[in-house]
C-alpha atoms as a PDB file:
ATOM      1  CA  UNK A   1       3.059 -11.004 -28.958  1.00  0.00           C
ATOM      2  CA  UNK A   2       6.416 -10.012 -30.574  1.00  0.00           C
ATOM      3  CA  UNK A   3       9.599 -12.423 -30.176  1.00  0.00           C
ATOM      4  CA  UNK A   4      11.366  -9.880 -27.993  1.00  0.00           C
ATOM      5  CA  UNK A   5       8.283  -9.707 -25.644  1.00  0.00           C
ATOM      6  CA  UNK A   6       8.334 -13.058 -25.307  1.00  0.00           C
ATOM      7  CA  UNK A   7      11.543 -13.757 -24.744  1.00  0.00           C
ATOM      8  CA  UNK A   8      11.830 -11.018 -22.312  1.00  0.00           C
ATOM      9  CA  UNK A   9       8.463 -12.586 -20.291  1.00  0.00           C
ATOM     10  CA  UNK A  10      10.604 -15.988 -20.122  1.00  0.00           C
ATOM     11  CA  UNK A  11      13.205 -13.948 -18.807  1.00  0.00           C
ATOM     12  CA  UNK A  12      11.139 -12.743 -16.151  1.00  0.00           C
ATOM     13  CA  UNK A  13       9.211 -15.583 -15.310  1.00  0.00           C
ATOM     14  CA  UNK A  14      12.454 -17.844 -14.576  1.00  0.00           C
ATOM     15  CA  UNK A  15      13.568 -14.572 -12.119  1.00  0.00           C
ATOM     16  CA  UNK A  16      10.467 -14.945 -10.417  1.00  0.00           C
ATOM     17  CA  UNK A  17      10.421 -18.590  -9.861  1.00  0.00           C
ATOM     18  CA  UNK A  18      13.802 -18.235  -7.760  1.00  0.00           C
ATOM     19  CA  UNK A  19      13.304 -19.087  -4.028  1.00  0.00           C
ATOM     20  CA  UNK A  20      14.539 -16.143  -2.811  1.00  0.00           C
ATOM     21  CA  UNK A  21      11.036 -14.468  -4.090  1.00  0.00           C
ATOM     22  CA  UNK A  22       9.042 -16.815  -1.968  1.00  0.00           C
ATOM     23  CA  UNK A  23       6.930 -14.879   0.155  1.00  0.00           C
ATOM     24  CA  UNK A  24       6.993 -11.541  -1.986  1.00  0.00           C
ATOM     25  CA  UNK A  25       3.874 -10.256  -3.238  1.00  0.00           C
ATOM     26  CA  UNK A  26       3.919  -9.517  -6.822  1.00  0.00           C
ATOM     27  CA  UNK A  27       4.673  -5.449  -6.340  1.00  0.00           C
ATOM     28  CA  UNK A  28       7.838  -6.762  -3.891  1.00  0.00           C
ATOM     29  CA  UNK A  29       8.572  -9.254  -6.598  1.00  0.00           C
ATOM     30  CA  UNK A  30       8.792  -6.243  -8.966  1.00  0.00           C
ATOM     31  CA  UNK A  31      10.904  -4.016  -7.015  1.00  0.00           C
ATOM     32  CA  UNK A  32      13.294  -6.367  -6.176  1.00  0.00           C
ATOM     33  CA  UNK A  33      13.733  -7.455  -9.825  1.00  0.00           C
ATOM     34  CA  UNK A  34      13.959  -3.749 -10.478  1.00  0.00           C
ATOM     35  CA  UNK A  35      17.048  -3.700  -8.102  1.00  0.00           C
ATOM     36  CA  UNK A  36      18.229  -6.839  -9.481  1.00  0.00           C
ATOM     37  CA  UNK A  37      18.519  -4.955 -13.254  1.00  0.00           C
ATOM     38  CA  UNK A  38      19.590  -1.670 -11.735  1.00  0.00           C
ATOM     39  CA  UNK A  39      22.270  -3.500  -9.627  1.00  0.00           C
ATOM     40  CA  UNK A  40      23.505  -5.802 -11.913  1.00  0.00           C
ATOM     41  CA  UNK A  41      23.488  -4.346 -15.536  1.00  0.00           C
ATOM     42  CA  UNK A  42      27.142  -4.615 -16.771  1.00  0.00           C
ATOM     43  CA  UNK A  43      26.768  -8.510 -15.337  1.00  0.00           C
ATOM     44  CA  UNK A  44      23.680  -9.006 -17.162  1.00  0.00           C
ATOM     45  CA  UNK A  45      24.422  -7.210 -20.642  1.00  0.00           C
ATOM     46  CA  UNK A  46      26.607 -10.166 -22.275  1.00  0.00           C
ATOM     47  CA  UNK A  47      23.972 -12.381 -21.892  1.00  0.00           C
ATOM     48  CA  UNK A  48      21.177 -10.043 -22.951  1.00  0.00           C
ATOM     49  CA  UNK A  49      22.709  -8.794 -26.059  1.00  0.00           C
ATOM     50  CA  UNK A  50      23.927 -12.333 -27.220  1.00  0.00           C
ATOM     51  CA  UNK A  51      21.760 -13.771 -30.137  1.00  0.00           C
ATOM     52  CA  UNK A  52      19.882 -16.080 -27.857  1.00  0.00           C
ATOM     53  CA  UNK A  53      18.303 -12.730 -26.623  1.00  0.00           C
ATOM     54  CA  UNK A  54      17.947  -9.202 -27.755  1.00  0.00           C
ATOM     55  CA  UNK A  55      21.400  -8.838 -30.534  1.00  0.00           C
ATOM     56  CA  UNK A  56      22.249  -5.359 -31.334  1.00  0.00           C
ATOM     57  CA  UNK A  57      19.991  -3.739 -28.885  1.00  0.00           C
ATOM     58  CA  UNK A  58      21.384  -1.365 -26.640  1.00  0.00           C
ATOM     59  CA  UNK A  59      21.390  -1.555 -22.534  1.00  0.00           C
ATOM     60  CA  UNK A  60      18.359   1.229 -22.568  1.00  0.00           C
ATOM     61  CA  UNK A  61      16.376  -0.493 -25.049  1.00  0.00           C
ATOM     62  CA  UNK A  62      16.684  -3.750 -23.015  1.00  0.00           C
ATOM     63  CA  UNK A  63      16.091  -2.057 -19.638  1.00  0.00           C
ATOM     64  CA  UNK A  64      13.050  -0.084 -20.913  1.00  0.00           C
ATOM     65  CA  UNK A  65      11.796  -3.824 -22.219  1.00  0.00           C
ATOM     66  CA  UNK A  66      12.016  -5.564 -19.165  1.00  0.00           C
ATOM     67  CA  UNK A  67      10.647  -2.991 -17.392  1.00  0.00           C
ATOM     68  CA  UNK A  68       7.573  -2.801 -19.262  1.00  0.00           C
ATOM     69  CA  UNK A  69       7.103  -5.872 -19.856  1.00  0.00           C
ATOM     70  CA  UNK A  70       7.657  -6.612 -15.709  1.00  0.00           C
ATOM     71  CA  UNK A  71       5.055  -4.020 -15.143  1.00  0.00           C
ATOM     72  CA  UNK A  72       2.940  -5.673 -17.209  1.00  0.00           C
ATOM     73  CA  UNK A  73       2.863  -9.165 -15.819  1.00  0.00           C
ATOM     74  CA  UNK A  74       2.760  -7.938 -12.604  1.00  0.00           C
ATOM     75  CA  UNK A  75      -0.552  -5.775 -13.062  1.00  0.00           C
ATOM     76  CA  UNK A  76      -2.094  -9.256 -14.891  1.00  0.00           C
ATOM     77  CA  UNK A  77      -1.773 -10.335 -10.994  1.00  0.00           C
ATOM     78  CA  UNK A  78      -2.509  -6.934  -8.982  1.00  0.00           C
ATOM     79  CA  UNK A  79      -5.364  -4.882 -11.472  1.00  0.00           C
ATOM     80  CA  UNK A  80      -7.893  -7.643 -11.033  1.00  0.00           C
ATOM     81  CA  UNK A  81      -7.207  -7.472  -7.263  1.00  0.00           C
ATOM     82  CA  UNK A  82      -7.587  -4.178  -7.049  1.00  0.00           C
ATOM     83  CA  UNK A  83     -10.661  -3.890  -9.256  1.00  0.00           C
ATOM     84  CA  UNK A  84     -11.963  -7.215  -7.516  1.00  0.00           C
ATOM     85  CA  UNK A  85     -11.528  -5.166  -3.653  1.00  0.00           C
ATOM     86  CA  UNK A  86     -13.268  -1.558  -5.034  1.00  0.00           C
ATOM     87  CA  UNK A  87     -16.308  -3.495  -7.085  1.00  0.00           C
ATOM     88  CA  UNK A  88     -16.941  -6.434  -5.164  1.00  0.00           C
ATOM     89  CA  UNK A  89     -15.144  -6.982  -1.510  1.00  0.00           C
ATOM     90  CA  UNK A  90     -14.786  -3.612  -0.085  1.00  0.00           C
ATOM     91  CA  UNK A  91     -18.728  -3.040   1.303  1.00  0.00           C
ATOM     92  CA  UNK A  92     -19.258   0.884   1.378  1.00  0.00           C
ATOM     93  CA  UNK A  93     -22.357   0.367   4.057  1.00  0.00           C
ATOM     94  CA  UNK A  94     -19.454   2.703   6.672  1.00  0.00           C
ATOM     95  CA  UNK A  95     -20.811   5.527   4.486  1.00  0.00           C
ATOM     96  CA  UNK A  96     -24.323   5.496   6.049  1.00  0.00           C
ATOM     97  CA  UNK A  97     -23.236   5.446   9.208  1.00  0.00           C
ATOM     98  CA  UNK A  98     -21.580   9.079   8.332  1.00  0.00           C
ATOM     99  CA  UNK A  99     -24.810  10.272   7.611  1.00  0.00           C
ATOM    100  CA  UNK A 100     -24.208  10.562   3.673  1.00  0.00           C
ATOM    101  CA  UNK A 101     -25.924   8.845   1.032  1.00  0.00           C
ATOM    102  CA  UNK A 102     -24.337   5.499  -0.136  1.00  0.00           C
ATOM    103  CA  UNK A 103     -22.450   5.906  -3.090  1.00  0.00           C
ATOM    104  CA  UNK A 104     -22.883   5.397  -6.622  1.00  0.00           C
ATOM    105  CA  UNK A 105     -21.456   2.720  -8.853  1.00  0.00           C
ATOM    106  CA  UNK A 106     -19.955   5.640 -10.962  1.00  0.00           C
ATOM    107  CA  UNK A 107     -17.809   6.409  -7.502  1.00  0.00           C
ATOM    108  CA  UNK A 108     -15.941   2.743  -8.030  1.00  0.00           C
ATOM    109  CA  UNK A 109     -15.083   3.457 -11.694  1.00  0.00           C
ATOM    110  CA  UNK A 110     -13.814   7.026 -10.706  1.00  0.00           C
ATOM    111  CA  UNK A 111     -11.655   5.108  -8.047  1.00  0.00           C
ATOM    112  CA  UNK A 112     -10.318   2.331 -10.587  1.00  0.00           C
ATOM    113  CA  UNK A 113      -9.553   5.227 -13.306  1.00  0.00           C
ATOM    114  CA  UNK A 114      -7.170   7.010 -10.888  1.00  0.00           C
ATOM    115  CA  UNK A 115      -5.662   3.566  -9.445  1.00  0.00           C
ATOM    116  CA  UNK A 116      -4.978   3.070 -12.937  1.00  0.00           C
ATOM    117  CA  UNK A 117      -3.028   6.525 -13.641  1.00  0.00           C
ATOM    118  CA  UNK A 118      -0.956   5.602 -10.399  1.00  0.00           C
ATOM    119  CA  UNK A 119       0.318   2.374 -11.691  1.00  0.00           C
ATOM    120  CA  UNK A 120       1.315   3.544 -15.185  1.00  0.00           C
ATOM    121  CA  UNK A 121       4.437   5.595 -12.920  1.00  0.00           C
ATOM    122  CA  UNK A 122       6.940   3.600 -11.206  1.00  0.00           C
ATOM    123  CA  UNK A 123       7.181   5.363  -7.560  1.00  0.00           C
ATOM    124  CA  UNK A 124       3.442   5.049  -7.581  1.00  0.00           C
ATOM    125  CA  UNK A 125       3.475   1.708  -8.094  1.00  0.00           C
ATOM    126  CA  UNK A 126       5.946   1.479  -5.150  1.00  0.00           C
ATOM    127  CA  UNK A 127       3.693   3.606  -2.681  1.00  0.00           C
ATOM    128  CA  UNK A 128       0.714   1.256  -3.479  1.00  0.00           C
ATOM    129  CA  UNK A 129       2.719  -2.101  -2.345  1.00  0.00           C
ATOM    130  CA  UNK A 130       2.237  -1.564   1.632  1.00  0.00           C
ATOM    131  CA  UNK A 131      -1.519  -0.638   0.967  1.00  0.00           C
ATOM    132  CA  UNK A 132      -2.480  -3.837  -1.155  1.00  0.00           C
ATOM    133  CA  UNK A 133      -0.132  -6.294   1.629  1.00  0.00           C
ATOM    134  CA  UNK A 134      -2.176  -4.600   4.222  1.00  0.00           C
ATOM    135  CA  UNK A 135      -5.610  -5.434   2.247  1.00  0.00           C
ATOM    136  CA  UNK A 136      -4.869  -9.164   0.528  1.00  0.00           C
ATOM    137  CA  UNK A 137      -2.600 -10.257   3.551  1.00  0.00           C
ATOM    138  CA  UNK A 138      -5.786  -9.938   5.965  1.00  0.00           C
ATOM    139  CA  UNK A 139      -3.457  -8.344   8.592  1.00  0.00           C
ATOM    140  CA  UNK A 140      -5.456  -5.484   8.712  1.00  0.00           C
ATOM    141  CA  UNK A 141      -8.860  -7.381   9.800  1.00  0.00           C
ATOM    142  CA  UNK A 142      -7.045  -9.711  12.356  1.00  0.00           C
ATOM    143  CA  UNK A 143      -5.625  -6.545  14.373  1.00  0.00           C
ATOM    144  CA  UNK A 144      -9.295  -4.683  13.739  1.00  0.00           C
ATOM    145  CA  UNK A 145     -11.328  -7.580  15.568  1.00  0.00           C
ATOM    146  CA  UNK A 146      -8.528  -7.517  18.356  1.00  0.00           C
ATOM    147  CA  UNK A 147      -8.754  -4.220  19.027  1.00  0.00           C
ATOM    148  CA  UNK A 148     -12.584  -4.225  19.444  1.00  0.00           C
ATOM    149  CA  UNK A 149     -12.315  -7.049  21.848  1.00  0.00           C
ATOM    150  CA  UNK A 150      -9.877  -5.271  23.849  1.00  0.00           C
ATOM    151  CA  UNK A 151     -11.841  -2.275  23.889  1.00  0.00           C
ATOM    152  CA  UNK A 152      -8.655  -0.305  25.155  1.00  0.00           C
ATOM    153  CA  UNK A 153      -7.065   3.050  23.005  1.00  0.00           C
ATOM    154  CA  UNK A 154      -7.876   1.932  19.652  1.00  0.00           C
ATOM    155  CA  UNK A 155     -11.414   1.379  20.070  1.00  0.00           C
ATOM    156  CA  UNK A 156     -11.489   4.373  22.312  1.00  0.00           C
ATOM    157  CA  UNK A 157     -10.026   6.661  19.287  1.00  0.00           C
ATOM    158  CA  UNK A 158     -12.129   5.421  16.643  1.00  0.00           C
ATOM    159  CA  UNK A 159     -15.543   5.177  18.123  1.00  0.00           C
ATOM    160  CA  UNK A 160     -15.293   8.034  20.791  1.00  0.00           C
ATOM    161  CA  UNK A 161     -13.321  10.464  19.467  1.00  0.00           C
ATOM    162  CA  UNK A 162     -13.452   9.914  15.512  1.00  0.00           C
ATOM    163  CA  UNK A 163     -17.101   9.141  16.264  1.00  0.00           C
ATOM    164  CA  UNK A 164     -17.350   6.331  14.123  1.00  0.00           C
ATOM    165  CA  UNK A 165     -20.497   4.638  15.628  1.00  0.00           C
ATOM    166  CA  UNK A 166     -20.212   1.419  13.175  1.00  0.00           C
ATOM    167  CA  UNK A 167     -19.300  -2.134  13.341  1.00  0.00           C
ATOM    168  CA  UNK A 168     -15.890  -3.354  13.664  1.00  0.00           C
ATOM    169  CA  UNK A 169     -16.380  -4.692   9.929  1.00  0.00           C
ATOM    170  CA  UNK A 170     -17.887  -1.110   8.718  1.00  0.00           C
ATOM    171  CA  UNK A 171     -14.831   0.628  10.408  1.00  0.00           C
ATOM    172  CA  UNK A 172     -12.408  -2.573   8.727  1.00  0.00           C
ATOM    173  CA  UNK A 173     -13.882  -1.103   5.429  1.00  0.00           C
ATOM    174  CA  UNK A 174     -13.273   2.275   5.913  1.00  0.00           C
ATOM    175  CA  UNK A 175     -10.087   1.680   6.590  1.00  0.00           C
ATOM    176  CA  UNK A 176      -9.151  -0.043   3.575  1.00  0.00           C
ATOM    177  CA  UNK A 177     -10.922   2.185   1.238  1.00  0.00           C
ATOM    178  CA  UNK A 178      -8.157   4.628   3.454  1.00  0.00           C
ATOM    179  CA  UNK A 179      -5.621   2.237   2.372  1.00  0.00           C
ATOM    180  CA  UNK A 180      -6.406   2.092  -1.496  1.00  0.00           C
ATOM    181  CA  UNK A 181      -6.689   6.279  -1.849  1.00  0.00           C
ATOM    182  CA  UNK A 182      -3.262   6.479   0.587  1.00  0.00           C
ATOM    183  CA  UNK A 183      -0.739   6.210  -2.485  1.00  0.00           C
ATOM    184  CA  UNK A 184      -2.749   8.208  -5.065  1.00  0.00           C
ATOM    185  CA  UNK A 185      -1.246  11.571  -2.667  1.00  0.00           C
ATOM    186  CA  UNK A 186       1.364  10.764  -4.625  1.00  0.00           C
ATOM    187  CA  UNK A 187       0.164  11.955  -7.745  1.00  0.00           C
ATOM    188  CA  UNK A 188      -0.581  15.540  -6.500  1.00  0.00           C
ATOM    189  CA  UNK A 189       2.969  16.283  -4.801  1.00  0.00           C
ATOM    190  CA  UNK A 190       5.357  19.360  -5.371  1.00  0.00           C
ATOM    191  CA  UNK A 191       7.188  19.102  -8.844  1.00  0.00           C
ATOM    192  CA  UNK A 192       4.620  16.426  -9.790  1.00  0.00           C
ATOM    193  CA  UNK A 193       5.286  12.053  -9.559  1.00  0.00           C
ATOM    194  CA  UNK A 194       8.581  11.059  -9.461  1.00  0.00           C
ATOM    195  CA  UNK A 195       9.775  14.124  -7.637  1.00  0.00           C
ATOM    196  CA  UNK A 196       9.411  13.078  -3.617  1.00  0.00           C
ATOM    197  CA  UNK A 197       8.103  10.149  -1.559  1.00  0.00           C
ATOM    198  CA  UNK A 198       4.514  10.532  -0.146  1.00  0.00           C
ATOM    199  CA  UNK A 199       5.772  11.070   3.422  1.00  0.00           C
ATOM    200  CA  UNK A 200       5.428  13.874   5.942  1.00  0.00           C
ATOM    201  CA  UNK A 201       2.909  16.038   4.288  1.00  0.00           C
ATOM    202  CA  UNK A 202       1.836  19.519   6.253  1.00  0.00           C
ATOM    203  CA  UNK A 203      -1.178  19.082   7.152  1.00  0.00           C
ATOM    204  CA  UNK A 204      -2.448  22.436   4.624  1.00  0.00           C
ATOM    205  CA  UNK A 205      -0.836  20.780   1.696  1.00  0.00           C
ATOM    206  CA  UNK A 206      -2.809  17.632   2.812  1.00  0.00           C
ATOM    207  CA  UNK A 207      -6.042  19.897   2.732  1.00  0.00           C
ATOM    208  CA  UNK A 208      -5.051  20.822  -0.581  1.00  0.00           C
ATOM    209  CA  UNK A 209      -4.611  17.065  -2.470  1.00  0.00           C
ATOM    210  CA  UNK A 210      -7.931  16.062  -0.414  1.00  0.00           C
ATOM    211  CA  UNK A 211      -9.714  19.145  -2.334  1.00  0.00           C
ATOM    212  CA  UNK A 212      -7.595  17.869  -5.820  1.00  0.00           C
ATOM    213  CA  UNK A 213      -8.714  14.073  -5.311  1.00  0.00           C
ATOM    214  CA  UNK A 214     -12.297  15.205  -4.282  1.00  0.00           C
ATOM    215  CA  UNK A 215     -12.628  16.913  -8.066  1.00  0.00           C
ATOM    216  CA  UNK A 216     -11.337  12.956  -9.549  1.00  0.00           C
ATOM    217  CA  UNK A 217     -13.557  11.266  -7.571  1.00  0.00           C
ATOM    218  CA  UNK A 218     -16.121  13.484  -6.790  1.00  0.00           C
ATOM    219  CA  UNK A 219     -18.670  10.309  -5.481  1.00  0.00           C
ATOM    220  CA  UNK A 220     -16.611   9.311  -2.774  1.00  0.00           C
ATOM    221  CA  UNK A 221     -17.055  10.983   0.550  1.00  0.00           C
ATOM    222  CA  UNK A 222     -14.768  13.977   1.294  1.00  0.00           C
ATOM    223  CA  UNK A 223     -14.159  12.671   5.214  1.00  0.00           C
ATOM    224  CA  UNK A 224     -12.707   9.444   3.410  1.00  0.00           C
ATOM    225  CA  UNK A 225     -10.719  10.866   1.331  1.00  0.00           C
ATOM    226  CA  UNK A 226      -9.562  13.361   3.842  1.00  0.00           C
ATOM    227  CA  UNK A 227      -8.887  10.608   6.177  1.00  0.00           C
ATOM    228  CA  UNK A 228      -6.971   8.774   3.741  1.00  0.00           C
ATOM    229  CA  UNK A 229      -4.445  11.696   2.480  1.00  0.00           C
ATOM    230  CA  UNK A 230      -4.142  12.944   6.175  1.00  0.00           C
ATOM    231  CA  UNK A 231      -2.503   9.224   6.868  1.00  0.00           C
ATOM    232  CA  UNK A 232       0.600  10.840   5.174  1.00  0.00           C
ATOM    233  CA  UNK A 233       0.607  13.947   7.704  1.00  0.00           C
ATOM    234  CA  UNK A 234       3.071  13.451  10.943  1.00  0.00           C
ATOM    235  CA  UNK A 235       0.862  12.636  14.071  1.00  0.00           C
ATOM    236  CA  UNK A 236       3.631  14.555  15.930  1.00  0.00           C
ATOM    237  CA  UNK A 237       2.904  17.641  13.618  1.00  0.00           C
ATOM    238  CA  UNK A 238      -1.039  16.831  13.894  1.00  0.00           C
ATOM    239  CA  UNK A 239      -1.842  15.204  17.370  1.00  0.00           C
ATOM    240  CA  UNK A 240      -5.866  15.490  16.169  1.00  0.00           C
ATOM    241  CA  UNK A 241      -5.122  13.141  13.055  1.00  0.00           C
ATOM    242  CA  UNK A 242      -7.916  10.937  12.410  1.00  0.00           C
ATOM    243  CA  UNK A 243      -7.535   7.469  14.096  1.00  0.00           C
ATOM    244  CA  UNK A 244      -8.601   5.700  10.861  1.00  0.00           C
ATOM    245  CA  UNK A 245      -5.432   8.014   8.901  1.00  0.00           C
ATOM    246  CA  UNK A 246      -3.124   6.931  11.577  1.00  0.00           C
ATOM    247  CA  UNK A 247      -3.982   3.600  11.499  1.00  0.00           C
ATOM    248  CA  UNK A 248      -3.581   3.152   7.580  1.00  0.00           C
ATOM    249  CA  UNK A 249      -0.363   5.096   8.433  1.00  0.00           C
ATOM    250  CA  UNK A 250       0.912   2.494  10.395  1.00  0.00           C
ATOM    251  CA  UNK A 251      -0.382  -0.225   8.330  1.00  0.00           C
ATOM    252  CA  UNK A 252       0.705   1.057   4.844  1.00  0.00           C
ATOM    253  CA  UNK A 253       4.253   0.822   6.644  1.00  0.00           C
ATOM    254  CA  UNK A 254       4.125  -2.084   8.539  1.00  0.00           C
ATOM    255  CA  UNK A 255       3.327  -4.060   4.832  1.00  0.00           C
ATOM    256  CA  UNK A 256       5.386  -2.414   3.100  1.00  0.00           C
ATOM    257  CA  UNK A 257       8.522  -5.037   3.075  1.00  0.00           C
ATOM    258  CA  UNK A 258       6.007  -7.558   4.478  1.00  0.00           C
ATOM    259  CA  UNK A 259       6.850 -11.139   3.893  1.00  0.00           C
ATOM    260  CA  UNK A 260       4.791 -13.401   4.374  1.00  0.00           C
ATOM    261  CA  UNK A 261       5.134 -17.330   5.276  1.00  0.00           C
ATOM    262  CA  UNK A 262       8.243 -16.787   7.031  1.00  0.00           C
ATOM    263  CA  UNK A 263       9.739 -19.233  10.208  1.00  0.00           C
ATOM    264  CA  UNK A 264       9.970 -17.835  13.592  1.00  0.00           C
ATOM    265  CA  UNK A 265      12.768 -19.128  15.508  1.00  0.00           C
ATOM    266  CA  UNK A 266      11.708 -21.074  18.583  1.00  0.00           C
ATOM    267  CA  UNK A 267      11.915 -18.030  21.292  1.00  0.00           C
ATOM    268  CA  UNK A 268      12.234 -15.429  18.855  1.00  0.00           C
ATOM    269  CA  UNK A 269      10.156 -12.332  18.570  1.00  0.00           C
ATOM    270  CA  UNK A 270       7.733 -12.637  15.867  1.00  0.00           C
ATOM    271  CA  UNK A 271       8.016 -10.344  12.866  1.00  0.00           C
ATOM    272  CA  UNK A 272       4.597  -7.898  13.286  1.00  0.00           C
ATOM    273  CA  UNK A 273       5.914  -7.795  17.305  1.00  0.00           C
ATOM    274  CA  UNK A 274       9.309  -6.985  16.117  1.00  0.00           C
ATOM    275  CA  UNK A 275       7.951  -4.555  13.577  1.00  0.00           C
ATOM    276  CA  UNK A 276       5.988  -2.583  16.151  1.00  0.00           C
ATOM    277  CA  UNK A 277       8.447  -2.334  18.880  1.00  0.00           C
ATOM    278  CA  UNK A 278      10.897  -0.723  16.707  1.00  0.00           C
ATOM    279  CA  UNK A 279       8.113   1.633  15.304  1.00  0.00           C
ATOM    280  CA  UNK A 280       7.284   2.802  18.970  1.00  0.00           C
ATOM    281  CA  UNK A 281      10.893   3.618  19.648  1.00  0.00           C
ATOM    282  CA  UNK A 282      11.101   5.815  16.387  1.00  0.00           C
ATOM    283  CA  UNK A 283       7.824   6.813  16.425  1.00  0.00           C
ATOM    284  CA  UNK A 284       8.549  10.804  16.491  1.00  0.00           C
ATOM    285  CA  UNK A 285      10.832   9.952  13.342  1.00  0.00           C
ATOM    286  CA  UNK A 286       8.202   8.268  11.406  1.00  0.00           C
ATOM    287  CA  UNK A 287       5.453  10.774  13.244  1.00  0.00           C
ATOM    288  CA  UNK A 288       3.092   7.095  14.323  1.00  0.00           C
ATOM    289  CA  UNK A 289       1.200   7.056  17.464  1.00  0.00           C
ATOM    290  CA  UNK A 290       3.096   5.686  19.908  1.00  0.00           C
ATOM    291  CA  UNK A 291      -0.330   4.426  22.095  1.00  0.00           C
ATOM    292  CA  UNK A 292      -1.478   3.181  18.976  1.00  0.00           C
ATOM    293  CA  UNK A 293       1.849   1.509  18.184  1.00  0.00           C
ATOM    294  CA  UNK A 294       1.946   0.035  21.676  1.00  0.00           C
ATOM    295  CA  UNK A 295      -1.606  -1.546  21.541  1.00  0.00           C
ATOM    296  CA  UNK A 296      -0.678  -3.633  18.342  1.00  0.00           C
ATOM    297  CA  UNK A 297       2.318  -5.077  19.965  1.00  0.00           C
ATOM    298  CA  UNK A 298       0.018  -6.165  22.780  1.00  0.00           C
ATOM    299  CA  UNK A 299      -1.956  -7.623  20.532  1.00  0.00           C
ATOM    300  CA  UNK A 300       0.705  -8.854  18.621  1.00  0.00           C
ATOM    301  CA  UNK A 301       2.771 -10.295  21.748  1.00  0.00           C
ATOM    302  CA  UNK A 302      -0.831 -11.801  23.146  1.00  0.00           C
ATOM    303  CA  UNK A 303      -1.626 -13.937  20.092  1.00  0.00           C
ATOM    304  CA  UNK A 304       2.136 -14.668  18.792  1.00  0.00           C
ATOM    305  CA  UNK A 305       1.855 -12.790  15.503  1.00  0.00           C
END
């Protein structure tokens, strides 16, 4: 490693261990050192150009330096993650029960190539932080067992009208699998990455990055891909959205600015209850479910989460 790599890691590393970034997963803990840099440059530049640092260099040489070297350390954290969820914890046994063969081990090195491609851009690497919070936070599974207990809307949508005659823990799988493709719609948007958010696709357009994706990873079932790229389509535009797509919808969202280990004040709403109540009263803006939306409070409310 070279002495300005180095010294820009130490840099880094002290950011990080500030208590403010308690809680943050390590994508959070990126963008809001991100922030930090874009915010406070002319602050920062002194010390960063002084000889204890990075003499003579220029702000963009710096910037571009502690960018990649953040994006960097942070995929030392989040690629084995991801590659440990696609090869070894998500269990593809859902596909079966969609009456398609299971598939191949060449599907999960398709999938890793393309995760890969969507972290080496910035906004991608920003779509994908809800996503993993929703998958490594185990938020996702809690709400999943709760809603097959309850046997109310949720259950109703997924195993009577999406016909997905599984297990809670096959549908808990499909779902993330939904959750890991969700940000790579990104990559296939108007004007190419960096150009819009993934939000509020039509729902032809969505057709039409399902068909792209399906040629990338051609082993991976086209009604899981589709469900996964339709999560970005507005359920007001689309009331006959796949429950699994609305779901990760909500979930992707919900874990976005997730942080977790915080204190609930005694009386105090908790933050997934606070979370979904405001969702239900903007749900047109965001285009959520508002049944589906009111079910998680319930649950949320019930159990004090």
């Amino acid at each position: 490693m070279d002495n300005s790599k180095a010294k820009a890691q130490a840099f880094l590393s002290r950011l990080m261990q500030n208590p403010t970034m308690n809680g943050f997963s390590a994508l959070q803990r990126e963008d809001q050192l991100m922030q930090f840099f874009a915010i406070n440059g002319q602050k920062l530049k002194p010390t960063l150009t002084s000889d204890q640092f990075f003499p003579g260099a220029s702000w963009q040489d710096i910037y571009k330096l502690m960018t990649q070297t953040l994006f960097e350390m942070t995929n030392q954290e989040i690629r084995p993650q991801i590659l440990s969820e696609i090869n070894d914890r998500i269990s593809y046994s859902f596909v079966s029960f969609l009456k398609l063969p299971a598939p191949p081990e060449s599907m999960k090195r398709q999938l890793m190539a393309i995760m890969d491609k969507l972290l080496a851009t910035p906004q991608g690497r920003q779509e994908l932080t809800g996503p993993l919070n929703a998958i490594r936070s185990g938020i996702l599974k809690k709400y999943i067992m709760f809603a097959y207990e309850r046997q109310k809307y949720i259950h109703f949508e997924l195993s009577k009208v999406q016909r997905l005659r599984m297990s809670q823990n096959e549908v808990y799988n499909y779902i993330k699998t939904s959750l890991l493709i969700k940000p790579l719609a990104f990559l296939f948007q108007p004007g190419g990455p960096g150009q819009n958010q993934v939000h509020a696709l039509t729902p032809n357009y969505a057709e039409q990055i399902t068909r792209q994706l399906a040629k990338l990873i051609p082993d991976m079932p086209d009604e899981v891909i589709r469900s996964s790229i339709n999560s970005c389509v507005s359920f007001q535009d689309h009331n006959k959205l796949e429950a699994t797509a609305r779901l990760t919808a909500i979930f992707a969202s919900r874990c976005a600015a997730m942080k977790e280990g915080m204190k609930i004040d005694r009386g105090a709403a908790s933050s997934d209850q606070s979370w979904f109540n405001i969702a239900r009263r903007n749900h047109k803006f965001y285009g959520y479910d508002f049944d589906m939306l009111t079910e998680l409070y319930n649950i949320s409310a019930e159990n004090g989460w």
